[in-house]
C-alpha atoms as a PDB file:
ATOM      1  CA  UNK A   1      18.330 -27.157   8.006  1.00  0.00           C
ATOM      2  CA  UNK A   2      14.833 -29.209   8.430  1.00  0.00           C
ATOM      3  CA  UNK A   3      13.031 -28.180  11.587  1.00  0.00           C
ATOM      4  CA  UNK A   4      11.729 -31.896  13.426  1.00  0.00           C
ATOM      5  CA  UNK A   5      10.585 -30.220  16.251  1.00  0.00           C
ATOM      6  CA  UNK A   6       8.456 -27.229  18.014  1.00  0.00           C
ATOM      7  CA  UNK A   7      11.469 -27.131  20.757  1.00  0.00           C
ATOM      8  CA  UNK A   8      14.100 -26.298  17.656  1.00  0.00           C
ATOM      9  CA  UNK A   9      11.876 -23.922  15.864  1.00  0.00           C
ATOM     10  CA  UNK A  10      11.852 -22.289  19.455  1.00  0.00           C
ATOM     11  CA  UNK A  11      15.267 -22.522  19.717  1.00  0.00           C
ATOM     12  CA  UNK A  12      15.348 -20.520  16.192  1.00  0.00           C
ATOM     13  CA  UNK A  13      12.639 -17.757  17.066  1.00  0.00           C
ATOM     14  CA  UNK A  14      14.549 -17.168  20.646  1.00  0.00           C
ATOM     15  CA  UNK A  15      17.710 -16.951  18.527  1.00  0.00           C
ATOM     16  CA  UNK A  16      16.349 -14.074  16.044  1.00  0.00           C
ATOM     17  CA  UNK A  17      16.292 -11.625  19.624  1.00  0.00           C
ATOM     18  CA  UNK A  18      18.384  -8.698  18.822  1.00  0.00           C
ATOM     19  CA  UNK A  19      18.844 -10.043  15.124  1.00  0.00           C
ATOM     20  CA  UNK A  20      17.848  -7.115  12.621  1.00  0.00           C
ATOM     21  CA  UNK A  21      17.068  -6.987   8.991  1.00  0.00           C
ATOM     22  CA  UNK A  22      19.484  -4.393   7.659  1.00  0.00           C
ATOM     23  CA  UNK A  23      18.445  -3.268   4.396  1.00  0.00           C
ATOM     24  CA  UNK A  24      20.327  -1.162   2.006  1.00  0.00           C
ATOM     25  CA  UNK A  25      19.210   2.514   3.474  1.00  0.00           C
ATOM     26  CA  UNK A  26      18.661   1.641   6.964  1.00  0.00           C
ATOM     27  CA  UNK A  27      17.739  -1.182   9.800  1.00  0.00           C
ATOM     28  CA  UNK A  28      14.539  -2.526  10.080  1.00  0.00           C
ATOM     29  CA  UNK A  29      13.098  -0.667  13.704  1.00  0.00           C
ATOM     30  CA  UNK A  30      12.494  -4.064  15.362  1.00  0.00           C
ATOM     31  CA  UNK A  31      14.529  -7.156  15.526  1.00  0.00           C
ATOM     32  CA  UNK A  32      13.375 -10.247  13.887  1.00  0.00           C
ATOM     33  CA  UNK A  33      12.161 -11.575  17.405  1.00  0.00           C
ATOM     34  CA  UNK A  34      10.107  -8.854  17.623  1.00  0.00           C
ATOM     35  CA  UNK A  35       9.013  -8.890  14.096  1.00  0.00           C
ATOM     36  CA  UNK A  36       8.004 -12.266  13.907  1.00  0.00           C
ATOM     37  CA  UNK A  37       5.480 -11.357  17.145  1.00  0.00           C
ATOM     38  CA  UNK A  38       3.928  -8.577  15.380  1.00  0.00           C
ATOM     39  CA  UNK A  39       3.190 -10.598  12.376  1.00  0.00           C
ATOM     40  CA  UNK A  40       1.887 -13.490  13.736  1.00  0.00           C
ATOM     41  CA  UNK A  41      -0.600 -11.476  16.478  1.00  0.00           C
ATOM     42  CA  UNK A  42      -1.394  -9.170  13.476  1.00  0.00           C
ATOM     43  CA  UNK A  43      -3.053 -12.261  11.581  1.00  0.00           C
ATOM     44  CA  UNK A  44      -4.390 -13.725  14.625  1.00  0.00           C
ATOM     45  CA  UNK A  45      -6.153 -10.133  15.245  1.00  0.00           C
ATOM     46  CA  UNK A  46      -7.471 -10.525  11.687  1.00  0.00           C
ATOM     47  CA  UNK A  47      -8.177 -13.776  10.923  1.00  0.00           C
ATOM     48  CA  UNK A  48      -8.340 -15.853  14.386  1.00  0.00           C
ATOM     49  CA  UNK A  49      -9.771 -18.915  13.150  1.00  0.00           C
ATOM     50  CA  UNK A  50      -6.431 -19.630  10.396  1.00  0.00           C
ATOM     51  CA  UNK A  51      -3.808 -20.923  13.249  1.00  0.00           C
ATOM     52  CA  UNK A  52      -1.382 -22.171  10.287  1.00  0.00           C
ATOM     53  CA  UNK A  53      -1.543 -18.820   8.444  1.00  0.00           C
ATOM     54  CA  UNK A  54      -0.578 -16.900  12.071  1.00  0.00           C
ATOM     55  CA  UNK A  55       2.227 -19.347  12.309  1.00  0.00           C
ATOM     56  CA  UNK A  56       3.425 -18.780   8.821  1.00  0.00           C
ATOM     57  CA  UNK A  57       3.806 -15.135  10.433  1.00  0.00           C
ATOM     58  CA  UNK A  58       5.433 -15.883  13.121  1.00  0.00           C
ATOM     59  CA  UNK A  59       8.173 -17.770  11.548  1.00  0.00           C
ATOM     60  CA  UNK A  60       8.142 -16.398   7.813  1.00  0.00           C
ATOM     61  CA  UNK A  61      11.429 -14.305   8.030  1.00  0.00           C
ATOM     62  CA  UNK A  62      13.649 -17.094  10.131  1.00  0.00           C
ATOM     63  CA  UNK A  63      15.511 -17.900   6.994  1.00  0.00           C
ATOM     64  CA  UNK A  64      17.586 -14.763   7.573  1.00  0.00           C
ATOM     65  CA  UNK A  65      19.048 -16.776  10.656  1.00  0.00           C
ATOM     66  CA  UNK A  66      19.637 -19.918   8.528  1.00  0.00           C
ATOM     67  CA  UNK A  67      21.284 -17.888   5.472  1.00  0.00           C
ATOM     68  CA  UNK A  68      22.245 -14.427   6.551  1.00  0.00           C
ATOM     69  CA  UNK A  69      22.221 -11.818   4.121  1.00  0.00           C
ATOM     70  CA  UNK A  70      20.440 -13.669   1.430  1.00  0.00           C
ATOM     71  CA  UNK A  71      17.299 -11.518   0.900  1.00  0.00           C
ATOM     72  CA  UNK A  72      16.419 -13.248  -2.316  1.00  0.00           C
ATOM     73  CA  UNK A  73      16.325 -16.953  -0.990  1.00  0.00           C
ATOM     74  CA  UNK A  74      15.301 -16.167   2.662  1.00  0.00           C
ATOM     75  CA  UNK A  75      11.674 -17.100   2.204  1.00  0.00           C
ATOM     76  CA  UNK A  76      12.844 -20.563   0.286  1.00  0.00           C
ATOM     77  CA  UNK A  77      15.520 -21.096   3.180  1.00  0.00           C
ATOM     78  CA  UNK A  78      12.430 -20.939   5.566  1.00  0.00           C
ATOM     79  CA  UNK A  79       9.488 -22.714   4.256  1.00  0.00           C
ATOM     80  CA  UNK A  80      12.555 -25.533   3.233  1.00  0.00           C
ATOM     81  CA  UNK A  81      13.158 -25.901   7.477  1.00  0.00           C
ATOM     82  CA  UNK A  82       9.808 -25.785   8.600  1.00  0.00           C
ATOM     83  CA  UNK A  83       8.086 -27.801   5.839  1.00  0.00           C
ATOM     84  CA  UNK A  84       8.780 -31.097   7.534  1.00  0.00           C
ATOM     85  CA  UNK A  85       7.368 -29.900  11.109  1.00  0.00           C
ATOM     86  CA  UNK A  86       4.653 -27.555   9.978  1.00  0.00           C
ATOM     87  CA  UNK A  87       3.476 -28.618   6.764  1.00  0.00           C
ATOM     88  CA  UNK A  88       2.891 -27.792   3.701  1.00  0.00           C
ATOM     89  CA  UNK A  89       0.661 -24.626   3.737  1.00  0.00           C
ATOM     90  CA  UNK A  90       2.831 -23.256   6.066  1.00  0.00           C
ATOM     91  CA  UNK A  91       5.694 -24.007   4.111  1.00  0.00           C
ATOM     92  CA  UNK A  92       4.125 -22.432   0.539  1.00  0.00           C
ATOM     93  CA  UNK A  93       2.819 -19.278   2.843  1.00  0.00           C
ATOM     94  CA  UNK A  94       6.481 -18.774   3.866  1.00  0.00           C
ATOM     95  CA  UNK A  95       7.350 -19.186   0.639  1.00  0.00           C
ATOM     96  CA  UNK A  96       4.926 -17.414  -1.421  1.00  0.00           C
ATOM     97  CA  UNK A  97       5.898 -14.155   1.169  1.00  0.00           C
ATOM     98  CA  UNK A  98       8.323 -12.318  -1.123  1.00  0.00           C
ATOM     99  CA  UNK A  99       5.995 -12.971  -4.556  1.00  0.00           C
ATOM    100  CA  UNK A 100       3.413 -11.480  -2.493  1.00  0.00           C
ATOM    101  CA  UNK A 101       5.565  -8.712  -2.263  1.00  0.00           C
ATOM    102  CA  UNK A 102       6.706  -8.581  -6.053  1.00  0.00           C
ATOM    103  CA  UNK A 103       3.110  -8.891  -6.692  1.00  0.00           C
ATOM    104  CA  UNK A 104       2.056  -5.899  -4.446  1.00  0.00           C
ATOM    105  CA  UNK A 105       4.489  -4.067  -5.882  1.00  0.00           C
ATOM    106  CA  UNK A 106       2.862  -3.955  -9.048  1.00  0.00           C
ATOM    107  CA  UNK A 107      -0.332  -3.756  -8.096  1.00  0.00           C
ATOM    108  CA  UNK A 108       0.162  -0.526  -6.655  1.00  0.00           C
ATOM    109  CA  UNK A 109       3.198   0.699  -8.149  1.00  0.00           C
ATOM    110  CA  UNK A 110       5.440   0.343  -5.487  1.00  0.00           C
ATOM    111  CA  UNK A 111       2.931   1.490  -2.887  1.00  0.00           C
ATOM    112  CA  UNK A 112       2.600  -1.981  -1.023  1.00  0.00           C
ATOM    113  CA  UNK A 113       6.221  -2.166   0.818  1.00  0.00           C
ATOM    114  CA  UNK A 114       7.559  -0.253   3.448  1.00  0.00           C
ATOM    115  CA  UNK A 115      10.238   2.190   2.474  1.00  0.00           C
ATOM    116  CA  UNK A 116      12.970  -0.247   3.881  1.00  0.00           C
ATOM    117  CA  UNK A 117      11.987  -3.222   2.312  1.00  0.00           C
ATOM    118  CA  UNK A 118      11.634  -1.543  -1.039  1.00  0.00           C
ATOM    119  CA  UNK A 119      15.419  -1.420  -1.842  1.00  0.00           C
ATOM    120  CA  UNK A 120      15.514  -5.623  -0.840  1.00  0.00           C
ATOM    121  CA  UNK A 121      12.913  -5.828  -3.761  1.00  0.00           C
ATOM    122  CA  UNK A 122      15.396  -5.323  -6.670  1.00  0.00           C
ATOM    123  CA  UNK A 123      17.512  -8.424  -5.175  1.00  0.00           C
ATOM    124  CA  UNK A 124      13.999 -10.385  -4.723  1.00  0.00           C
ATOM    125  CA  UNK A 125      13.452  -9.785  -8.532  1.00  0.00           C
ATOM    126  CA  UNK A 126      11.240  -6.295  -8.450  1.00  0.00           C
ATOM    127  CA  UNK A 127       7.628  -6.192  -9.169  1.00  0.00           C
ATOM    128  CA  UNK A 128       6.173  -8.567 -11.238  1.00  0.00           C
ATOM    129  CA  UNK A 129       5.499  -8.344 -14.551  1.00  0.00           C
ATOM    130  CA  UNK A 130       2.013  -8.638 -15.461  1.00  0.00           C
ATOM    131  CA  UNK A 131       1.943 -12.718 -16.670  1.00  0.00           C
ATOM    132  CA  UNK A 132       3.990 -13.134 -13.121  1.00  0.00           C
ATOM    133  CA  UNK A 133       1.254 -11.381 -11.705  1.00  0.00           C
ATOM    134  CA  UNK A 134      -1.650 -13.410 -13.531  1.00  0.00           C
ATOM    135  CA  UNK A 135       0.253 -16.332 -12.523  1.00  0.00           C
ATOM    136  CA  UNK A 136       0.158 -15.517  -8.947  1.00  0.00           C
ATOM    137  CA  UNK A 137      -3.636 -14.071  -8.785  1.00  0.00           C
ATOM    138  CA  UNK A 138      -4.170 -17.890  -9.865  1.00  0.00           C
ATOM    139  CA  UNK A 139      -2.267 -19.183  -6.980  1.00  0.00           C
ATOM    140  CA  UNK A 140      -5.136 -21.174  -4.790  1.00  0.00           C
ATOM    141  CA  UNK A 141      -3.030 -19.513  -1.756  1.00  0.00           C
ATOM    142  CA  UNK A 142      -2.500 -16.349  -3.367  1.00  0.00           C
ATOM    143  CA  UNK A 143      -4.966 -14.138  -0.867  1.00  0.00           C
ATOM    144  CA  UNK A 144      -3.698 -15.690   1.846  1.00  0.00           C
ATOM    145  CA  UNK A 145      -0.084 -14.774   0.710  1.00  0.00           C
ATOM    146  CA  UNK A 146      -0.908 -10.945   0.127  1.00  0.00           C
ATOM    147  CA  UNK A 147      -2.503 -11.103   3.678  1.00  0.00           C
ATOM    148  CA  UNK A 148       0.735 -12.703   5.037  1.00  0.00           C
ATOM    149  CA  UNK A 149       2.517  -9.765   3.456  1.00  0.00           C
ATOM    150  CA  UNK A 150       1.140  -6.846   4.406  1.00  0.00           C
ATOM    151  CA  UNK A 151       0.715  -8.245   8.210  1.00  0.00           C
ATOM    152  CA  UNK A 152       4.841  -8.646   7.483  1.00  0.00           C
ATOM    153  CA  UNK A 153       4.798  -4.834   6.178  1.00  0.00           C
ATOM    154  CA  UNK A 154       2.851  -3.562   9.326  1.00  0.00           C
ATOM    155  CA  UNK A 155       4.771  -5.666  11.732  1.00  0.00           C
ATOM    156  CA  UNK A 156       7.946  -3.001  11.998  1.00  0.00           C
ATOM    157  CA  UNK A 157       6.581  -0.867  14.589  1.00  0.00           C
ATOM    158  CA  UNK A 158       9.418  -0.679  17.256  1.00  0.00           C
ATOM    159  CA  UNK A 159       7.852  -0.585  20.925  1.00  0.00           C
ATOM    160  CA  UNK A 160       4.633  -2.680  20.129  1.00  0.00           C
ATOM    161  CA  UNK A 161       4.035  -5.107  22.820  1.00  0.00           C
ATOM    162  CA  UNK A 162       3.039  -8.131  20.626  1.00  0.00           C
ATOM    163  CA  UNK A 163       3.200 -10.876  23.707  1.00  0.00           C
ATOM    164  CA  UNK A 164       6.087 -13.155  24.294  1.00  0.00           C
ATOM    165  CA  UNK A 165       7.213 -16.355  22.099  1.00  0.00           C
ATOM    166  CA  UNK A 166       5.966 -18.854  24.721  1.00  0.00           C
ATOM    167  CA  UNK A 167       2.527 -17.926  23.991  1.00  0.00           C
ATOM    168  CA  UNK A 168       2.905 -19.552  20.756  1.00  0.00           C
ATOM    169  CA  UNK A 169       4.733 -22.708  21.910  1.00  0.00           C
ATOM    170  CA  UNK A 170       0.898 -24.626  21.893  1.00  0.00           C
ATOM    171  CA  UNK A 171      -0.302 -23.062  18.833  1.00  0.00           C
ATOM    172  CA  UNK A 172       2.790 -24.422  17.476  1.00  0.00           C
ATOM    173  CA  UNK A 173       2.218 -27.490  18.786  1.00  0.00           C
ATOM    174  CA  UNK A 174      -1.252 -27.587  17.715  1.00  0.00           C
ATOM    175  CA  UNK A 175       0.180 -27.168  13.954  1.00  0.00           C
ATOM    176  CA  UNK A 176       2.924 -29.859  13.807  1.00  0.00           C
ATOM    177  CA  UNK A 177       1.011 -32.248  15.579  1.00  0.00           C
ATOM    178  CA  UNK A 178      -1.882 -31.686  12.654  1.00  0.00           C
ATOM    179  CA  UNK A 179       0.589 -32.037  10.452  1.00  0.00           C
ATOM    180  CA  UNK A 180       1.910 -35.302  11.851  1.00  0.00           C
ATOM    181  CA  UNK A 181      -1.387 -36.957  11.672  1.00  0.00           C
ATOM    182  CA  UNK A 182      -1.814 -35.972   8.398  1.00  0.00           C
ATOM    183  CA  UNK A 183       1.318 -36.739   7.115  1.00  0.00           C
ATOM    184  CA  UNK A 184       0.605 -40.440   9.100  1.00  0.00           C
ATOM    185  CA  UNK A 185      -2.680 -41.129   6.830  1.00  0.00           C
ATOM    186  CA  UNK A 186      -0.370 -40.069   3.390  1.00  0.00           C
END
């Protein structure tokens, strides 16, 4: 599925209400929905200048919709539907969210996921070895990435009132339509 419009990603992030991650071990304590809120105000609480990098967390997991139960090519799945409407540091963000979570792994032994997403990490590939993990340091998008990641390891916090979706209809808007004009001058 390629996204060609801030109504259809909508559609999407409406559809992930009462959707849940269900790792091996347990279920995540907040749908997607409510996930993808979290994340997204999480970034803009830390870096409110970097709309595209909020967005990235607001719509980073919706590749669970698109391919259910395909933890290892979720992120692909994602930054695949929203590339053509968001562009492409949104897309590599989305994409670059599960290395960033091989990569944490490593770096701190195991330390950087949640409990529930640890058993997912196995199918994702498990922590990187250390030339994965020089590779990815090297990544020009690399902190941004890590950041994306542990806003999307914080964001599990069931009762959090993160806002609604609507409030990010014109953010969204904001981003496609940069991305338009952009992609109009290439």
């Amino acid at each position: 599925m390629r996204l060609r419009s801030v109504e259809e990603l909508m559609d999407l992030l409406h559809a992930c209400r009462g959707a849940r991650n269900v790792p091996e071990g347990g279920i995540e304590p907040v749908d997607l929905h409510d996930h993808a809120l979290q994340t997204a105000a999480l970034l803009r609480r830390s870096h409110p200048a970097d709309k595209e990098l909020q967005v990235a967390g607001l719509v980073h997991d919706i590749g669970r919709m698109l391919r259910p139960g395909d933890d290892a090519g979720h992120a692909d799945h994602a930054a695949d539907a929203v590339r053509p409407l968001l562009g492409e540091r949104v897309s590599r963000l989305v994409r670059l969210h599960v290395a960033a979570k091989r990569y944490l792994a490593a770096a701190t032994r195991g330390h950087g996921t949640s409990a529930l997403s640890a058993p997912v990490l196995t199918r994702q590939g498990g922590p990187m070895t250390p030339a994965e993990a020089a590779a990815f340091e090297r990544d020009p998008m690399a902190d941004d990435a890590v950041t994306l990641r542990q806003a999307d390891e914080a964001a599990k916090v069931a009762g959090l009132d993160a806002g609604v979706l609507e409030d990010w209809r014109t953010v969204l808007e904001l981003v496609a339509a940069r991305h338009a004009r952009l992609g109009a001058v290439d």
